[in-house]
C-alpha atoms as a PDB file:
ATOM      1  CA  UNK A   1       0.000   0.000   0.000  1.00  0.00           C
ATOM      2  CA  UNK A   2       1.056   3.744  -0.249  1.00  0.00           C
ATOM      3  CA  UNK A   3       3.433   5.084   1.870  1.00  0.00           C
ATOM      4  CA  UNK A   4       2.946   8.684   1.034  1.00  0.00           C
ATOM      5  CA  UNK A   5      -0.194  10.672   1.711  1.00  0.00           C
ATOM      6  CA  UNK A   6      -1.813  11.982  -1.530  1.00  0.00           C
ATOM      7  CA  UNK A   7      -4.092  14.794  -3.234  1.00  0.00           C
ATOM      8  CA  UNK A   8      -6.453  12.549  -4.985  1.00  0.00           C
ATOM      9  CA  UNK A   9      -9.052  14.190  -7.493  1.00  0.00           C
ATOM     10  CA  UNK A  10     -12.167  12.184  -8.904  1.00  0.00           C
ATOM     11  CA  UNK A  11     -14.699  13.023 -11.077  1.00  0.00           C
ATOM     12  CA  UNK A  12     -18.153  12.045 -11.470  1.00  0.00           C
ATOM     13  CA  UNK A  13     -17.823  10.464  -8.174  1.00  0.00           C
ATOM     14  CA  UNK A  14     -21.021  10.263  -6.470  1.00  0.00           C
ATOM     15  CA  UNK A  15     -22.215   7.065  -7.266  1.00  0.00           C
ATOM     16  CA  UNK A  16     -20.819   4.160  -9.543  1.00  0.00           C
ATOM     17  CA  UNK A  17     -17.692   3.690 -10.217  1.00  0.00           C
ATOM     18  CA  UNK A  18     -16.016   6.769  -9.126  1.00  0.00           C
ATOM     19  CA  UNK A  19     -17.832   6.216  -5.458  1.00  0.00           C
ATOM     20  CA  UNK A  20     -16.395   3.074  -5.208  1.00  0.00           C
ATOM     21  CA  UNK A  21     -12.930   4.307  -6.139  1.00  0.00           C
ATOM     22  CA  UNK A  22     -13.357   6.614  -3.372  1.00  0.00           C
ATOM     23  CA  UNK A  23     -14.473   4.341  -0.498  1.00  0.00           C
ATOM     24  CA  UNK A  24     -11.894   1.648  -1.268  1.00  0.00           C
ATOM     25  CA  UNK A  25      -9.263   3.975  -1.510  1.00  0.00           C
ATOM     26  CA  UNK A  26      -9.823   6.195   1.640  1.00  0.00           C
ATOM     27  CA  UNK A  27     -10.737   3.041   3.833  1.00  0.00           C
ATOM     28  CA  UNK A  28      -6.884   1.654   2.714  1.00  0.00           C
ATOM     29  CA  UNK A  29      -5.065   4.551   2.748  1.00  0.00           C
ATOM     30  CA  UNK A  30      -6.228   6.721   5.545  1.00  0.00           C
ATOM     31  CA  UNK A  31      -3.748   9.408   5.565  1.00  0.00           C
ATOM     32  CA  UNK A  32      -4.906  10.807   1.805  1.00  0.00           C
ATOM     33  CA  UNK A  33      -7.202  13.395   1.050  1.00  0.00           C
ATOM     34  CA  UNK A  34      -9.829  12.593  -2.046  1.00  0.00           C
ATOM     35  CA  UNK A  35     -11.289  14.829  -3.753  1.00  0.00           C
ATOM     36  CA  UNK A  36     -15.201  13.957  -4.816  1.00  0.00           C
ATOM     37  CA  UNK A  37     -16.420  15.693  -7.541  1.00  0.00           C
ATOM     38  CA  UNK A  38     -20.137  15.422  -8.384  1.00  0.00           C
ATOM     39  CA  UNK A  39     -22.617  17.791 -10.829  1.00  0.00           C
ATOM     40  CA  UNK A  40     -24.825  17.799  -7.917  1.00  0.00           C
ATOM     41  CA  UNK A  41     -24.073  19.296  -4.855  1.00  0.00           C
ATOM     42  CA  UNK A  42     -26.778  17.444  -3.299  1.00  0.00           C
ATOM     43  CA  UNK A  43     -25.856  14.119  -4.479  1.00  0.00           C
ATOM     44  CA  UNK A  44     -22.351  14.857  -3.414  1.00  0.00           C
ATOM     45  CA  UNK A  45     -23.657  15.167  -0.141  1.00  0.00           C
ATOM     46  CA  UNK A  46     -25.188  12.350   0.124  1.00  0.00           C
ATOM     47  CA  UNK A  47     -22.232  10.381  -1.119  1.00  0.00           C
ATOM     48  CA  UNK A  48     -20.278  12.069   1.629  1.00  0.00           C
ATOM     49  CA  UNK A  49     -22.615  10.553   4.408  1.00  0.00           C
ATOM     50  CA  UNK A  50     -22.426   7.333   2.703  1.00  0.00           C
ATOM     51  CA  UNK A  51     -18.597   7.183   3.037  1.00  0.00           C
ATOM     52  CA  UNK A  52     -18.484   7.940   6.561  1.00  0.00           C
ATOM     53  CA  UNK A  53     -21.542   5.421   7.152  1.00  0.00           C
ATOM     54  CA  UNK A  54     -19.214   2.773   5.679  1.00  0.00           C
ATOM     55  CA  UNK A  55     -16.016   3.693   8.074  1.00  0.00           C
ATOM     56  CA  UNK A  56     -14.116   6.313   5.818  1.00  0.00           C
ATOM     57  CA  UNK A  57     -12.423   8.397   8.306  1.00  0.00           C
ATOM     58  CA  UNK A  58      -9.773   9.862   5.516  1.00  0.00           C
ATOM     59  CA  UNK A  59     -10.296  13.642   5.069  1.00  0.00           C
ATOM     60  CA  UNK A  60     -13.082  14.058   1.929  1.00  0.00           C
ATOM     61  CA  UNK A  61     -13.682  16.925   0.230  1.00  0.00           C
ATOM     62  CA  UNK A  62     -16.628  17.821  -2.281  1.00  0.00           C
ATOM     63  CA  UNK A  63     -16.073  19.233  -5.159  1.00  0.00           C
ATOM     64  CA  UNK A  64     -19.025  20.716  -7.571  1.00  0.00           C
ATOM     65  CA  UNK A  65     -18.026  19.655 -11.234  1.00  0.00           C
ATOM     66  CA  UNK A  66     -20.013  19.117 -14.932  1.00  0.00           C
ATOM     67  CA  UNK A  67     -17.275  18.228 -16.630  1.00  0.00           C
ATOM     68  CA  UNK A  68     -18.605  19.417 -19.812  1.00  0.00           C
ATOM     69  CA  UNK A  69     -18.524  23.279 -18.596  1.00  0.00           C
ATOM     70  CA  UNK A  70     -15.308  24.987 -18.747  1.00  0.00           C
ATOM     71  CA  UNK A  71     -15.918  27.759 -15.689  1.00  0.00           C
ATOM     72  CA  UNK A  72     -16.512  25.017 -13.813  1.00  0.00           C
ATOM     73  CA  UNK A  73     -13.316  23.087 -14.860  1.00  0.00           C
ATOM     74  CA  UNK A  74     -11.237  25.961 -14.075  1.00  0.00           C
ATOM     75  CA  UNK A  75     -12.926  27.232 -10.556  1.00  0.00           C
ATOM     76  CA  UNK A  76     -12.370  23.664  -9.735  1.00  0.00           C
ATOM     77  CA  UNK A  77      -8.799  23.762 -10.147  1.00  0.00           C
ATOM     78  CA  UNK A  78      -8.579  27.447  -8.698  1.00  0.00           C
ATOM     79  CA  UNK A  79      -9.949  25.643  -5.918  1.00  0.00           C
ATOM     80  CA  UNK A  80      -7.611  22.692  -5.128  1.00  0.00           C
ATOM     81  CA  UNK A  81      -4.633  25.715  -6.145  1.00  0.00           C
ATOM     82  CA  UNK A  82      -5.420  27.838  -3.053  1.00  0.00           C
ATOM     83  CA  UNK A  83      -6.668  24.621  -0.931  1.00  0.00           C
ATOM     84  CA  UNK A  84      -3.847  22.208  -1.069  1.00  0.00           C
ATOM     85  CA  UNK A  85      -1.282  24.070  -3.661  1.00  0.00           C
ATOM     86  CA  UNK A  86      -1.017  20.474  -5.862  1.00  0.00           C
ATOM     87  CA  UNK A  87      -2.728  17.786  -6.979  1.00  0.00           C
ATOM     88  CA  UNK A  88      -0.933  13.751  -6.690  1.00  0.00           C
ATOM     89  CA  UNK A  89      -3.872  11.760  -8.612  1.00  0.00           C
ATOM     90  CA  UNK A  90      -6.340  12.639 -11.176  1.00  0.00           C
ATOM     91  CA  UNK A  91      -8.582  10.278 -12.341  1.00  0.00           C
ATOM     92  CA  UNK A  92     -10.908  10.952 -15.241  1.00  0.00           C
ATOM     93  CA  UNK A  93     -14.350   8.642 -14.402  1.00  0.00           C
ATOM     94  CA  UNK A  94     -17.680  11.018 -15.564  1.00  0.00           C
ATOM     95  CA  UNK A  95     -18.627   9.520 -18.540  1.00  0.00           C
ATOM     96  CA  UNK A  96     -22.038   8.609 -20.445  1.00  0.00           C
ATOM     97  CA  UNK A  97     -22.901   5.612 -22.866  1.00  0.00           C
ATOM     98  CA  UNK A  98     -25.338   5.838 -25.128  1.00  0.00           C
ATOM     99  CA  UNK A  99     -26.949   3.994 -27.640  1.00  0.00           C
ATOM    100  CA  UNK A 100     -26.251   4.654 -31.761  1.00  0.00           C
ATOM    101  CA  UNK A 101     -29.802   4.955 -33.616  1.00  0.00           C
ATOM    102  CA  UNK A 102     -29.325   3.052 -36.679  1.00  0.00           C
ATOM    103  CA  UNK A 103     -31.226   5.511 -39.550  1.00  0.00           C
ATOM    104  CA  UNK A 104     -31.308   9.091 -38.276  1.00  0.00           C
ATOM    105  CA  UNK A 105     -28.494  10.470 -39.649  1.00  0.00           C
ATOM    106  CA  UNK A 106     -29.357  13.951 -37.577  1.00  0.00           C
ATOM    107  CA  UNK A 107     -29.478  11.989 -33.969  1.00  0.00           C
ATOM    108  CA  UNK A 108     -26.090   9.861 -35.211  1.00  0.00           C
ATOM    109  CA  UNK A 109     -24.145  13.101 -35.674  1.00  0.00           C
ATOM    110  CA  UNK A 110     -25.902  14.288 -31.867  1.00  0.00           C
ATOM    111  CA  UNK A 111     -24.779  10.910 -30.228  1.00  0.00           C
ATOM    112  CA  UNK A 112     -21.353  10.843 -31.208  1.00  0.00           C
ATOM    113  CA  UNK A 113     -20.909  14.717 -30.569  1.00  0.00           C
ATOM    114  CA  UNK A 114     -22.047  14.287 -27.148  1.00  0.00           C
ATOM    115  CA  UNK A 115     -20.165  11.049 -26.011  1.00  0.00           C
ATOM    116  CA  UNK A 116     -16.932  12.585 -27.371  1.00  0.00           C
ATOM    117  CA  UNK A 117     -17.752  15.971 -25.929  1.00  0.00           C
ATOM    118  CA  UNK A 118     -18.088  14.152 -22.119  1.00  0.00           C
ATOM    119  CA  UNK A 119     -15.882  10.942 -22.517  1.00  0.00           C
ATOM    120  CA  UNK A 120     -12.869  12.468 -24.326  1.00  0.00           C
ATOM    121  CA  UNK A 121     -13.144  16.282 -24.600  1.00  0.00           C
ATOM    122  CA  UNK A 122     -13.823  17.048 -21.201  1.00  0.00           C
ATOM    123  CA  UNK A 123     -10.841  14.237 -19.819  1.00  0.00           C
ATOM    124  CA  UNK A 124      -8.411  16.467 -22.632  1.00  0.00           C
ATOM    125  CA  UNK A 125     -10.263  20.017 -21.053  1.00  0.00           C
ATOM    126  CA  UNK A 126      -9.797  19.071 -17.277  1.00  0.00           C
ATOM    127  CA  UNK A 127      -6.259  17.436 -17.382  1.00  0.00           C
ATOM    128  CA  UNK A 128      -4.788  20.601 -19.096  1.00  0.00           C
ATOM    129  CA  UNK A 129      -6.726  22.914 -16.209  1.00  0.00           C
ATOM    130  CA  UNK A 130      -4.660  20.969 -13.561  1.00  0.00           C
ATOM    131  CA  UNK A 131      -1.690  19.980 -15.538  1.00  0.00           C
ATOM    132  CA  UNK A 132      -0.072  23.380 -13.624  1.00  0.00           C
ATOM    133  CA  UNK A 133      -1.018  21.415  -9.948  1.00  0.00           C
ATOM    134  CA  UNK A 134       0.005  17.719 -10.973  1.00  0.00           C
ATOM    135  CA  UNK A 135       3.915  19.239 -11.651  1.00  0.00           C
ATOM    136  CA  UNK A 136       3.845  20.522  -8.111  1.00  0.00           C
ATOM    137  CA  UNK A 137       3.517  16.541  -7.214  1.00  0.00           C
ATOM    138  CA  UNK A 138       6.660  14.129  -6.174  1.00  0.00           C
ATOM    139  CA  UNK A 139       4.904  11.471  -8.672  1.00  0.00           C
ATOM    140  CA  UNK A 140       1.658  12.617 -10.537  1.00  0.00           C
ATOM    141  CA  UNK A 141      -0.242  10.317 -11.769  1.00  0.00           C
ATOM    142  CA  UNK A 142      -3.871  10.650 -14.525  1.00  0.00           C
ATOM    143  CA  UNK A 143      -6.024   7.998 -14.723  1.00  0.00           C
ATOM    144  CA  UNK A 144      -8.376   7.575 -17.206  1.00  0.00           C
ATOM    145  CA  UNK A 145     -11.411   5.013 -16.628  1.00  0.00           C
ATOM    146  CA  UNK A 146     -11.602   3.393 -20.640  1.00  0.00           C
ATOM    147  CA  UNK A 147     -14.341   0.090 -21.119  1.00  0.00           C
ATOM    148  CA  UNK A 148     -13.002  -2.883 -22.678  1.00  0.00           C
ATOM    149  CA  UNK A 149     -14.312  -1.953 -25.745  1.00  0.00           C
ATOM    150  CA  UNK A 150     -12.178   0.693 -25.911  1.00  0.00           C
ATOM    151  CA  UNK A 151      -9.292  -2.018 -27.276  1.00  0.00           C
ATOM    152  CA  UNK A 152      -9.260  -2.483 -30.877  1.00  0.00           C
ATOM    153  CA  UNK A 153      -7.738  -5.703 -30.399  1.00  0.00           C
ATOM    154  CA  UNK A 154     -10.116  -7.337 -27.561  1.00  0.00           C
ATOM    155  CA  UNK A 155     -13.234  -5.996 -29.503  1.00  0.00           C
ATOM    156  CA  UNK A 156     -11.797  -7.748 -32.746  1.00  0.00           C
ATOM    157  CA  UNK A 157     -11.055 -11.098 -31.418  1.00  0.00           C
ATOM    158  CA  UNK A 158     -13.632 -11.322 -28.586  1.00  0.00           C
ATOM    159  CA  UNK A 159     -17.262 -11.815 -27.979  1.00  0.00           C
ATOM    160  CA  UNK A 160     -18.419  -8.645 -26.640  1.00  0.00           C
ATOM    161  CA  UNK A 161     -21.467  -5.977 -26.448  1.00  0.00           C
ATOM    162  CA  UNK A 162     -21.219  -4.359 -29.585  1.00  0.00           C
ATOM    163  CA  UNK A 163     -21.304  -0.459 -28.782  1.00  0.00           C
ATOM    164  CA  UNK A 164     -19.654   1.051 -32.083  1.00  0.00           C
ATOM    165  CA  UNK A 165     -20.520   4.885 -30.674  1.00  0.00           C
ATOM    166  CA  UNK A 166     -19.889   4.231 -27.139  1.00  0.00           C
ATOM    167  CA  UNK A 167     -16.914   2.072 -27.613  1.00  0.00           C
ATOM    168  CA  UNK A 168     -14.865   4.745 -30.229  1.00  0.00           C
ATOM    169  CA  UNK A 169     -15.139   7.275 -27.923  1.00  0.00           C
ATOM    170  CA  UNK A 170     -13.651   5.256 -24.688  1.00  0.00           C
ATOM    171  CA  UNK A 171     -10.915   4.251 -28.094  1.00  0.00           C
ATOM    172  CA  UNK A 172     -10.069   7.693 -28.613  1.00  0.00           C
ATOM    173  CA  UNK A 173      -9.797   7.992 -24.799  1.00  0.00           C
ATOM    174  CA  UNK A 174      -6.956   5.438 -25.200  1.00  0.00           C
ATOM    175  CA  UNK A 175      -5.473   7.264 -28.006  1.00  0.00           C
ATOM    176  CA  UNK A 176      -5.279  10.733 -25.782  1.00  0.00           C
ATOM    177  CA  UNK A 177      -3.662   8.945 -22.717  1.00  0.00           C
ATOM    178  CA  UNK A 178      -1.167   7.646 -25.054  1.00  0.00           C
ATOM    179  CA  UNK A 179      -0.490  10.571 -27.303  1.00  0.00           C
ATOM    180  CA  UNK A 180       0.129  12.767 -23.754  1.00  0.00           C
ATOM    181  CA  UNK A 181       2.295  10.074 -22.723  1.00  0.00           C
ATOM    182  CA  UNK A 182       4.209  10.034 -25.275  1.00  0.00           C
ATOM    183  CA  UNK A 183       4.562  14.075 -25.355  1.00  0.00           C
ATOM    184  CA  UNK A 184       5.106  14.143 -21.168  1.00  0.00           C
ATOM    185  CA  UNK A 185       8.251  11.450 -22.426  1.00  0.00           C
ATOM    186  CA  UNK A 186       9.438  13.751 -25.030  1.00  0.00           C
ATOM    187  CA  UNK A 187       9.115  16.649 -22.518  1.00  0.00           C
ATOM    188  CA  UNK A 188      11.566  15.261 -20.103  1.00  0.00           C
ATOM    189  CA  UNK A 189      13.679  13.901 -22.159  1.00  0.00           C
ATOM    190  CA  UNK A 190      14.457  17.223 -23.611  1.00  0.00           C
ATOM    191  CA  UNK A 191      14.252  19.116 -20.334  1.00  0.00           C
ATOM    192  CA  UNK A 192      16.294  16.589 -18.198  1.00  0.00           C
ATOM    193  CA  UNK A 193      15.406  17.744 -14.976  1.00  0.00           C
ATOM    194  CA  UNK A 194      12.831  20.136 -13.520  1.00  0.00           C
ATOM    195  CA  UNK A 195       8.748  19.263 -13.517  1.00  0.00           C
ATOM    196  CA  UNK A 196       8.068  15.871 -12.836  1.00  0.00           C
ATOM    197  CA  UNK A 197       7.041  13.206 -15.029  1.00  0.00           C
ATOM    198  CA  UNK A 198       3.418  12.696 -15.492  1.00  0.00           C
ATOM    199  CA  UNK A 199       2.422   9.153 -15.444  1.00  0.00           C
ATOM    200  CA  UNK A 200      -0.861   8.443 -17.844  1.00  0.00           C
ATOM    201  CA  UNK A 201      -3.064   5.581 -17.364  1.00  0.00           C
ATOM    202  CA  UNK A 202      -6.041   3.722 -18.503  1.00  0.00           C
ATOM    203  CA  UNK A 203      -8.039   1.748 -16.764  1.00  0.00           C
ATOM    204  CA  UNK A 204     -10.832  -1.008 -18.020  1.00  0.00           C
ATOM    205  CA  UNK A 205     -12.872  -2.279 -14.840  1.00  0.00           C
ATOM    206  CA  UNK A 206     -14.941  -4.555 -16.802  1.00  0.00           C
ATOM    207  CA  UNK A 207     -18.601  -4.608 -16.672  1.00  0.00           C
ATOM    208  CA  UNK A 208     -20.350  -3.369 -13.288  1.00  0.00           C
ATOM    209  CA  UNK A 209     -23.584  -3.009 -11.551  1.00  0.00           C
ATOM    210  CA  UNK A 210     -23.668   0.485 -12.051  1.00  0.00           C
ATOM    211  CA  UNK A 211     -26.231   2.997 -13.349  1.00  0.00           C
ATOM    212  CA  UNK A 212     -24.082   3.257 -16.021  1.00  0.00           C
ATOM    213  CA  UNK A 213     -24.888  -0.479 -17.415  1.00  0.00           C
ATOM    214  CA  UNK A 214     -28.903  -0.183 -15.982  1.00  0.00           C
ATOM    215  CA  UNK A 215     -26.963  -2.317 -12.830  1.00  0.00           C
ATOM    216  CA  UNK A 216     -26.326  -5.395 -15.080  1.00  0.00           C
ATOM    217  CA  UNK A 217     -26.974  -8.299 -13.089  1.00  0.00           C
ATOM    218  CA  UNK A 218     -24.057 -10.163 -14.839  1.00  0.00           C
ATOM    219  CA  UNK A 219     -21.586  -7.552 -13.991  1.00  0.00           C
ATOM    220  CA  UNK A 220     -19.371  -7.422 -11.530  1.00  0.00           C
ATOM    221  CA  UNK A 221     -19.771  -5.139  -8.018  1.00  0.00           C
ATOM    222  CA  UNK A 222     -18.826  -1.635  -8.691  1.00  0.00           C
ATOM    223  CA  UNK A 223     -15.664  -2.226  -5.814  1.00  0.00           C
ATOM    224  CA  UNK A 224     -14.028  -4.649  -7.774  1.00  0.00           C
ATOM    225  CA  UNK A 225     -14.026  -2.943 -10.579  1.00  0.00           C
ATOM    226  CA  UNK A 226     -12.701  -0.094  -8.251  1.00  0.00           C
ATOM    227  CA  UNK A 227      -9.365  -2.400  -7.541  1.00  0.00           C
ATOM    228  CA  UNK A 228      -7.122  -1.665 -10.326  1.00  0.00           C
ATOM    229  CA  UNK A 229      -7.801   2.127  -9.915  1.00  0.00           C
ATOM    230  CA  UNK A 230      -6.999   1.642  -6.426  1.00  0.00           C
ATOM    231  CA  UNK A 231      -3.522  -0.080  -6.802  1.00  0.00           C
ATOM    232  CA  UNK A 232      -2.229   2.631  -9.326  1.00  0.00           C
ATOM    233  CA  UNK A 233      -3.357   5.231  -7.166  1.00  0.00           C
ATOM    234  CA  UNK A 234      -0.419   3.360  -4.480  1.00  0.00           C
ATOM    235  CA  UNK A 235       1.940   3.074  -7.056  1.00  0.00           C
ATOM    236  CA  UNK A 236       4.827   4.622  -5.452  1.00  0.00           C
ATOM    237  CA  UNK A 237       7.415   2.238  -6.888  1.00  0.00           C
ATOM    238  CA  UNK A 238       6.323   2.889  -9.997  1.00  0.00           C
ATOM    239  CA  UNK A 239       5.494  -0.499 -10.668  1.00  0.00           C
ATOM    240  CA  UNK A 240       3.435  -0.010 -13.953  1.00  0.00           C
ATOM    241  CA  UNK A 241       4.596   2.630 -16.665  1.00  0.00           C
ATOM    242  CA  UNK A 242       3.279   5.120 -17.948  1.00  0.00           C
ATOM    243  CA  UNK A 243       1.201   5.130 -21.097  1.00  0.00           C
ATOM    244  CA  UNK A 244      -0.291   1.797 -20.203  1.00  0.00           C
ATOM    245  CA  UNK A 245      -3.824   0.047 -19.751  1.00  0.00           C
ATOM    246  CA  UNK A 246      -4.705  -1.876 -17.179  1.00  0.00           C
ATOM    247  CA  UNK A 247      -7.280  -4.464 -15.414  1.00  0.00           C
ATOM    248  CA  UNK A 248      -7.411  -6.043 -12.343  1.00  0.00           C
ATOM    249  CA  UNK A 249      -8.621 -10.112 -12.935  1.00  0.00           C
ATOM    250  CA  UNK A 250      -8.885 -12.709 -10.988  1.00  0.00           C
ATOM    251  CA  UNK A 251      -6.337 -11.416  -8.395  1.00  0.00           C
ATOM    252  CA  UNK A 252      -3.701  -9.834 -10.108  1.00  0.00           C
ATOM    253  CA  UNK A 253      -3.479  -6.580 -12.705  1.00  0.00           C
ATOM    254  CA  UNK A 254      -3.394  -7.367 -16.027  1.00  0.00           C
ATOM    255  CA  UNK A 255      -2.063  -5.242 -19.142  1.00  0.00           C
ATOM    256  CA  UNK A 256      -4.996  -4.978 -21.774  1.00  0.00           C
ATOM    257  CA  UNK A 257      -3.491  -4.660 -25.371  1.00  0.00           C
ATOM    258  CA  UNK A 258      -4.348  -1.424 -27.607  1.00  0.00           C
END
C-alpha cells in the first residue's frame, strides 16, 4: 500500500464507479485526502454521508463539477490551487454511454458529438486545467477510466457488447492517454530535470452493476471494478509505466493490449 499521503481528485464520483474508487481507496489509505467531484451538490452530499456510514475516516472533500462546462473546470482547479497548492492523482471517471440509432443520420451526428464531448473532450479540457497542480507533485499520476471496448484488439477477437458509438469514444480515450504520454516522455527527455514526469493511465474495470450499465446483473460489483484504480493510485514504486492500460482479474493486474 502507499506510503505517502496523496491529493487525490475524482470526477463524477457520487455514485458508480467513481464512489467506489473513493471508499476503497480512503478506507486503505487513511492518511490521503480525495477529492469527490459530483454535478450535484446534493448528491455529493449524500455520497459524503455514505462514506463515513461505511467507516471512511480519511479527510473528503466535495467538489461541484459538470465536466462538460469549462468555468466550472477551471474554478475547480482554482480551488484545489489555493486549498492544497497540488494535486498527486487525477482520475478521469464522468462519462455517459449511449446507444447509436441506426437511420437518423441527424441523432447519429448528436450521439457521437455528445459522447466525445463528455468521454474524451472534457478528460483532454480538465487534465490541461490541472496539468499546472500535478507538476507541483513528487509522482503525478492521470487515470483515465476506458471500457473494454475501448481495445481495438479485444473488440476484434472477442465476444463482446457491440457499442460502435460508445466504444470509439472510450478508443479515442486510449489514443489521448497515449499521445500525452508520449509528449510528457518527449518533454523530459528534452528538459532533463525540472517538472516531474506525469504518469498516464487507462483503466478497463470490466462490466459493473452500475447505473451506467442499468446495474447489469451479470456484472461485476462496482468495488471490484474499483481495484485496479486503487492499486495505481499506491503506485509509489512505480510499478506499472506510464502510457499503459490496465485491469485487475482474478487477483492480479493485467495489461490490456491497444
Amino acid at each position: 500500500m502507499s506510503t505517502s499521503s496523496k491529493i487525490v481528485l475524482c470526477t463524477g464520483a457520487n455514485q458508480g464507479l467513481g464512489y467506489w474508487i473513493i471508499q476503497v481507496a480512503a478506507l486503505r489509505d487513511p492518511t490521503s485526502t480525495y477529492i469527490l467531484c459530483s454535478r450535484s451538490l446534493e448528491n455529493g452530499k449524500a455520497a459524503l454521508q455514505k462514506l463515513k456510514d461505511a467507516g471512511v475516516t480519511a479527510k473528503v472533500d466535495l467538489l461541484q463539477l459538470e465536466v462538460t462546462d469549462d468555468d466550472q473546470i477551471a474554478a475547480a482547479a482554482k480551488y484545489v490551487q489555493e486549498t492544497y497548492g497540488r494535486l498527486d492523482v487525477l482520475i478521469n471517471n464522468a462519462g455517459i454511454a449511449r446507444m447509436l440509432p441506426e437511420d437518423d443520420l441527424t441523432a447519429i451526428r448528436r450521439t457521437f458529438n455528445e459522447l466525445l464531448n463528455v468521454n474524451l473532450t472534457s478528460a483532454a479540457v480538465i487534465i490541461a486545467a490541472f496539468k499546472p497542480l500535478l507538476y507541483k507533485s513528487a509522482d503525478p499520476k492521470v487515470i483515465n477510466i476506458t471500457s473494454g471496448l475501448g481495445s481495438c484488439t479485444n473488440t476484434l477477437t472477442r465476444k463482446m457488447f457491440r457499442a460502435p458509438a460508445y466504444g470509439t469514444s472510450k478508443t479515442a480515450l486510449n489514443g489521448l492517454t497515449v499521445h500525452m504520454q508520449a509528449a510528457e516522455n518527449d518533454r523530459v527527455a528534452a528538459e532533463q530535470g525540472g517538472k516531474p514526469l506525469i504518469r498516464f493511465y487507462v483503466c478497463a474495470p470490466g462490466p459493473l452493476k452500475t447505473a451506467l450499465t442499468n446495474y447489469l446483473g451479470v456484472a461485476k460489483e462496482p468495488e471490484l471494478g474499483a481495484e485496479v484504480v486503487v492499486r495505481l493510485i499506491a503506485d509509489d514504486q512505480k510499478a506499472f509505466e506510464g502510457g499503459s492500460q490496465w485491469e485487475f482479474e482474478e487477483g492480479e493486474m493485467r495489461r490490456v493490449p491497444w
